[in-house]
N, C-alpha and C. Protein backbone atom coordinates (compact mmCIF):
# COMPACT_ATOMS: atom_id res chain seq x y z
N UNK A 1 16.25 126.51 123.85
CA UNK A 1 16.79 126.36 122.51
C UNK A 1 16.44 127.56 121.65
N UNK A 2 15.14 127.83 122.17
CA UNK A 2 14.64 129.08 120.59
C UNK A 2 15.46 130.29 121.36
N UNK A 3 15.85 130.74 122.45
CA UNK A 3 16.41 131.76 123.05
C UNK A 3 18.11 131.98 122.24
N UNK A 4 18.39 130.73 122.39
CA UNK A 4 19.92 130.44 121.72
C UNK A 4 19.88 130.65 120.36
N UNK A 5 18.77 130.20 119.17
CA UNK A 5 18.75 130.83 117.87
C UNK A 5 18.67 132.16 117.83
N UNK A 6 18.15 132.49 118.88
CA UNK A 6 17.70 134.57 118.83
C UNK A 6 18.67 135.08 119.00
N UNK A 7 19.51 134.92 120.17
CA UNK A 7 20.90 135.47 120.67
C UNK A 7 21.75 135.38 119.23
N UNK A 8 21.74 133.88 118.55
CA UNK A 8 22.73 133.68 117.35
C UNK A 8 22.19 134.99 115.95
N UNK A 9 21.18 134.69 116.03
CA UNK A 9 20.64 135.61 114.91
C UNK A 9 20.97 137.16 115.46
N UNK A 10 20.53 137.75 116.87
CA UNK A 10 20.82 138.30 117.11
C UNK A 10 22.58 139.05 116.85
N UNK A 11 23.16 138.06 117.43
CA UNK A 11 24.73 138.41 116.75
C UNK A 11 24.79 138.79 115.69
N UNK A 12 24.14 137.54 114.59
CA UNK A 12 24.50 137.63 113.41
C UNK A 12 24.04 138.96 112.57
N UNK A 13 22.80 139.12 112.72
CA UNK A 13 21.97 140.69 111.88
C UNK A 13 22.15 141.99 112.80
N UNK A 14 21.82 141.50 114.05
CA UNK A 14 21.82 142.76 115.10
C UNK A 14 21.05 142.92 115.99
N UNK A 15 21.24 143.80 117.32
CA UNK A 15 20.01 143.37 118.43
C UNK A 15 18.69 144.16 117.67
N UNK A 16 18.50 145.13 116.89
CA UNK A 16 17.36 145.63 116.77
C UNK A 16 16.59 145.16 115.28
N UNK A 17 15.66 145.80 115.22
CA UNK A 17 15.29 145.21 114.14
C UNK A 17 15.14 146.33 112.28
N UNK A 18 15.83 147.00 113.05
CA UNK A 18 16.63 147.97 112.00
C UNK A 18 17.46 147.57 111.49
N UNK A 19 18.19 147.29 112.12
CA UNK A 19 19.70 146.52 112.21
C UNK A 19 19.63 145.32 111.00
N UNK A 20 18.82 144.66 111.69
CA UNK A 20 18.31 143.09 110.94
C UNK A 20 18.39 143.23 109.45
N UNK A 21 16.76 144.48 109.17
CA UNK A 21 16.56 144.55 107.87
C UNK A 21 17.52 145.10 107.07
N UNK A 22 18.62 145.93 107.94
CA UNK A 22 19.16 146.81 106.94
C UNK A 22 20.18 145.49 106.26
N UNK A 23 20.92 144.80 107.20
CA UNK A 23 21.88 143.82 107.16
C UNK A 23 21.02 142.60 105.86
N UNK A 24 19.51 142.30 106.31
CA UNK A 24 19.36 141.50 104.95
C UNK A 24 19.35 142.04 103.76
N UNK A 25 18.64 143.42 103.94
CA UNK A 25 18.52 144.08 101.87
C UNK A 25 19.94 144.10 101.86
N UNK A 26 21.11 144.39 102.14
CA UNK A 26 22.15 143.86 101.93
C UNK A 26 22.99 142.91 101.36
N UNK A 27 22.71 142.12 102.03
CA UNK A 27 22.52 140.73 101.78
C UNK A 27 22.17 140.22 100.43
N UNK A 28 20.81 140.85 100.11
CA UNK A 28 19.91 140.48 99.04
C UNK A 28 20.19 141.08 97.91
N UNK A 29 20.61 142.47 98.39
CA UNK A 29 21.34 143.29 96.65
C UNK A 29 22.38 142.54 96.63
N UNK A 30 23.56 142.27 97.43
CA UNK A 30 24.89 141.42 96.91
C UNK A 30 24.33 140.30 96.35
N UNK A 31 23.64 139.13 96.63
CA UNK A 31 22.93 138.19 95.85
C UNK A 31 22.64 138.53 94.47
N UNK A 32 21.78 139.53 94.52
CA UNK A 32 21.28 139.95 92.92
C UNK A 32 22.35 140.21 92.36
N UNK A 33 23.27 141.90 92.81
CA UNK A 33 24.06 142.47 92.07
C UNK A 33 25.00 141.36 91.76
N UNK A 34 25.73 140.42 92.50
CA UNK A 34 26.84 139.55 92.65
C UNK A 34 26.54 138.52 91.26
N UNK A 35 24.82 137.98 90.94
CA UNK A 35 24.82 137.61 89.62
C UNK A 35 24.56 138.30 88.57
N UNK A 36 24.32 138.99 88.73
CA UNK A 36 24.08 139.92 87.49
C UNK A 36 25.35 140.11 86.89
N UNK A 37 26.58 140.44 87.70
CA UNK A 37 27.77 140.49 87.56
C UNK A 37 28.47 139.14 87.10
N UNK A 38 28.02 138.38 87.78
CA UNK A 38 28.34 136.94 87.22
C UNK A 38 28.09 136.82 85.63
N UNK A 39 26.63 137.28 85.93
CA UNK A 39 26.18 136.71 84.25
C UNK A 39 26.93 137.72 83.49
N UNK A 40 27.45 139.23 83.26
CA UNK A 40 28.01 139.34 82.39
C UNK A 40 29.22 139.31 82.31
N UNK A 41 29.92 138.08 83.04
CA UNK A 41 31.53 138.04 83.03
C UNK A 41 31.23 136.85 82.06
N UNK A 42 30.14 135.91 82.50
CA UNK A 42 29.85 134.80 81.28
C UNK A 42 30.14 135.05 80.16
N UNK A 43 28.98 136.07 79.97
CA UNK A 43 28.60 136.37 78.54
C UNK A 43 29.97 136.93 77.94
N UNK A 44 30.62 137.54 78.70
CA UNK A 44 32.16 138.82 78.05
C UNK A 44 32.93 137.88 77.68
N UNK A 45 32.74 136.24 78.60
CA UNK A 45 33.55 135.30 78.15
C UNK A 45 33.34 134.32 77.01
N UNK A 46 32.38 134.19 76.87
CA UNK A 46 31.13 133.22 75.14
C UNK A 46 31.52 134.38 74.43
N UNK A 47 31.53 135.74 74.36
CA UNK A 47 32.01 136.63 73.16
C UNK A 47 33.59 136.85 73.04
N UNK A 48 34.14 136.91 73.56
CA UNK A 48 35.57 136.35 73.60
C UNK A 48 35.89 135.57 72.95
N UNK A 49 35.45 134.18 73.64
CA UNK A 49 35.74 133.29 72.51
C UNK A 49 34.98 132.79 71.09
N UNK A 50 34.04 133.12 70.82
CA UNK A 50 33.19 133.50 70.04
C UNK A 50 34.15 134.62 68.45
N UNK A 51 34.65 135.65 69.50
CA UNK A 51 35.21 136.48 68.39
C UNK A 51 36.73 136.09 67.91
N UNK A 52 37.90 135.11 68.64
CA UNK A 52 38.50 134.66 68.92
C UNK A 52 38.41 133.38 67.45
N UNK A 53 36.94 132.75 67.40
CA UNK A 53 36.66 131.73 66.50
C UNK A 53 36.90 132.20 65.50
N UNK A 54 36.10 133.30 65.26
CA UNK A 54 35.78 134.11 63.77
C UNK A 54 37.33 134.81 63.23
N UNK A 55 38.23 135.45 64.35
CA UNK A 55 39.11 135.66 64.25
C UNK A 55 40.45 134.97 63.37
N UNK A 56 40.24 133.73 64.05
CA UNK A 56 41.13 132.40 63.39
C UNK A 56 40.80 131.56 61.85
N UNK A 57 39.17 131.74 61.91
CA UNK A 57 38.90 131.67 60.54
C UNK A 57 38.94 132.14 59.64
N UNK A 58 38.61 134.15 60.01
CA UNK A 58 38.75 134.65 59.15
C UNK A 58 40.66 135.29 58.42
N UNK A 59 41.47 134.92 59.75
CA UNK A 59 42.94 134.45 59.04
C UNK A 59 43.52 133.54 57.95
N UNK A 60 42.70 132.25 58.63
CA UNK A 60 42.49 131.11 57.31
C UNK A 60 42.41 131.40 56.07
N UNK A 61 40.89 132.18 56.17
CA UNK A 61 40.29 132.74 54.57
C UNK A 61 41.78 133.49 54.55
N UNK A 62 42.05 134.58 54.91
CA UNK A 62 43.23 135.48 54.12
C UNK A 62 44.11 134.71 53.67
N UNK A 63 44.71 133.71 54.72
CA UNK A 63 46.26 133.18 54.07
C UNK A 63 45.51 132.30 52.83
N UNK A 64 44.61 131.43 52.88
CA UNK A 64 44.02 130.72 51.39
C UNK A 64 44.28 131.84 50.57
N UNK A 65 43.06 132.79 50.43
CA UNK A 65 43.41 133.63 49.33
C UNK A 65 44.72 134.65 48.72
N UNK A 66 45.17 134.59 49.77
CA UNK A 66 46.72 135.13 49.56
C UNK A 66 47.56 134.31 48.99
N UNK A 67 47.62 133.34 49.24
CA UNK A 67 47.84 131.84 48.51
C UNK A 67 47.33 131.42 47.02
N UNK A 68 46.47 131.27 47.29
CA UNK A 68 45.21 131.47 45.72
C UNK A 68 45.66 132.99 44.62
N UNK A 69 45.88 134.03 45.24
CA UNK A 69 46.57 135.16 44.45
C UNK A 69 47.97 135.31 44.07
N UNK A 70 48.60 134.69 44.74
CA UNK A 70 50.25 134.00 44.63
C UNK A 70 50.35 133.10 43.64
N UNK A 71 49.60 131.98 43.59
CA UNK A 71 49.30 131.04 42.46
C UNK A 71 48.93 131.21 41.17
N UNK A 72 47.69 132.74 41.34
CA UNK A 72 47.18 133.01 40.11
C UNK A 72 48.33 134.25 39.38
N UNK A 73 49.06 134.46 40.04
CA UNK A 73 49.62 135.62 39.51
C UNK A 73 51.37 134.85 39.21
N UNK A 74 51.75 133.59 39.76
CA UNK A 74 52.87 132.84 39.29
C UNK A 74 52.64 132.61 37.77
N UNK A 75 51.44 131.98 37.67
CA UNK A 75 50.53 131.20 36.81
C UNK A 75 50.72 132.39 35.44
N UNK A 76 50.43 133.81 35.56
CA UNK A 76 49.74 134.77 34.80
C UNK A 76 51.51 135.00 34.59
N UNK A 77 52.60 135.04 35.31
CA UNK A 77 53.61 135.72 34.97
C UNK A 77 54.58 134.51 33.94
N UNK A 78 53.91 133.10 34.12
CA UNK A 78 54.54 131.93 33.30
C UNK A 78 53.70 132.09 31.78
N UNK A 79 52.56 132.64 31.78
CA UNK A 79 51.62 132.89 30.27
C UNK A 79 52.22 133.81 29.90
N UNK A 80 52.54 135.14 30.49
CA UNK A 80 53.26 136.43 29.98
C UNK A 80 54.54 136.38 29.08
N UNK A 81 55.36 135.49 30.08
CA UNK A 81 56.90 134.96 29.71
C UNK A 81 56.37 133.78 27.95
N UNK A 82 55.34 133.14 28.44
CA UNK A 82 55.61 132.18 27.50
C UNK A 82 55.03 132.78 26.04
N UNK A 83 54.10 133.90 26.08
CA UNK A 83 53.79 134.49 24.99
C UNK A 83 54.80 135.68 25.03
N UNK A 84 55.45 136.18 25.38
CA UNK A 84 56.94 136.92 24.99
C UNK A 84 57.70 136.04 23.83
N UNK A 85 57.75 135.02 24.51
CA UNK A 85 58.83 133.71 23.96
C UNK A 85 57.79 133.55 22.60
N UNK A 86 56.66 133.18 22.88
CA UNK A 86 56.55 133.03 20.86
C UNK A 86 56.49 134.16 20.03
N UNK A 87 56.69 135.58 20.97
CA UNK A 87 56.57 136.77 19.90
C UNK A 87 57.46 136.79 19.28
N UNK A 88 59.09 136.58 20.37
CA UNK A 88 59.77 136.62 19.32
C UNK A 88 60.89 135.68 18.92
């Protein structure tokens, strides 16, 4: 049985033991590098939508106040007209 795991491992890393180690640090940087990479596709994605939030709110605020300046300036052009009208 332990001959048959060796042969398999053997396949799998390599007959020597060069072979082996080179095939695990391999192995082991893709592990690391592979999350590291992971984690900043996360993060690119929480700031995305993150800026996406702020984005939509800070549209909100504009159309309100664009709205709010539309109102105040209807408002200011009905006082203008109406003190014309008692000047003369």
């Amino acid at each position: 049985m332990f001959s048959y795991q060796l042969n398999f491992f053997q396949r799998l890393f390599g007959p020597d033991l060069v072979g082996i180690c080179t095939r695990l640090i391999v192995l082991c940087l893709f592990i690391v590098f592979g999350a590291h990479a992971q984690f900043a596709i996360n993060e690119r994605k929480l700031a995305e939508a993150e800026l996406l939030k702020y984005h939509n709110e800070l549209k909100a605020l504009v159309e309100k106040r664009t709205n709010d300046l539309k109102n105040d300036n209807q408002r200011l052009q009905r006082e203008i007209a109406a003190l014309k009208k008692e000047k003369s």
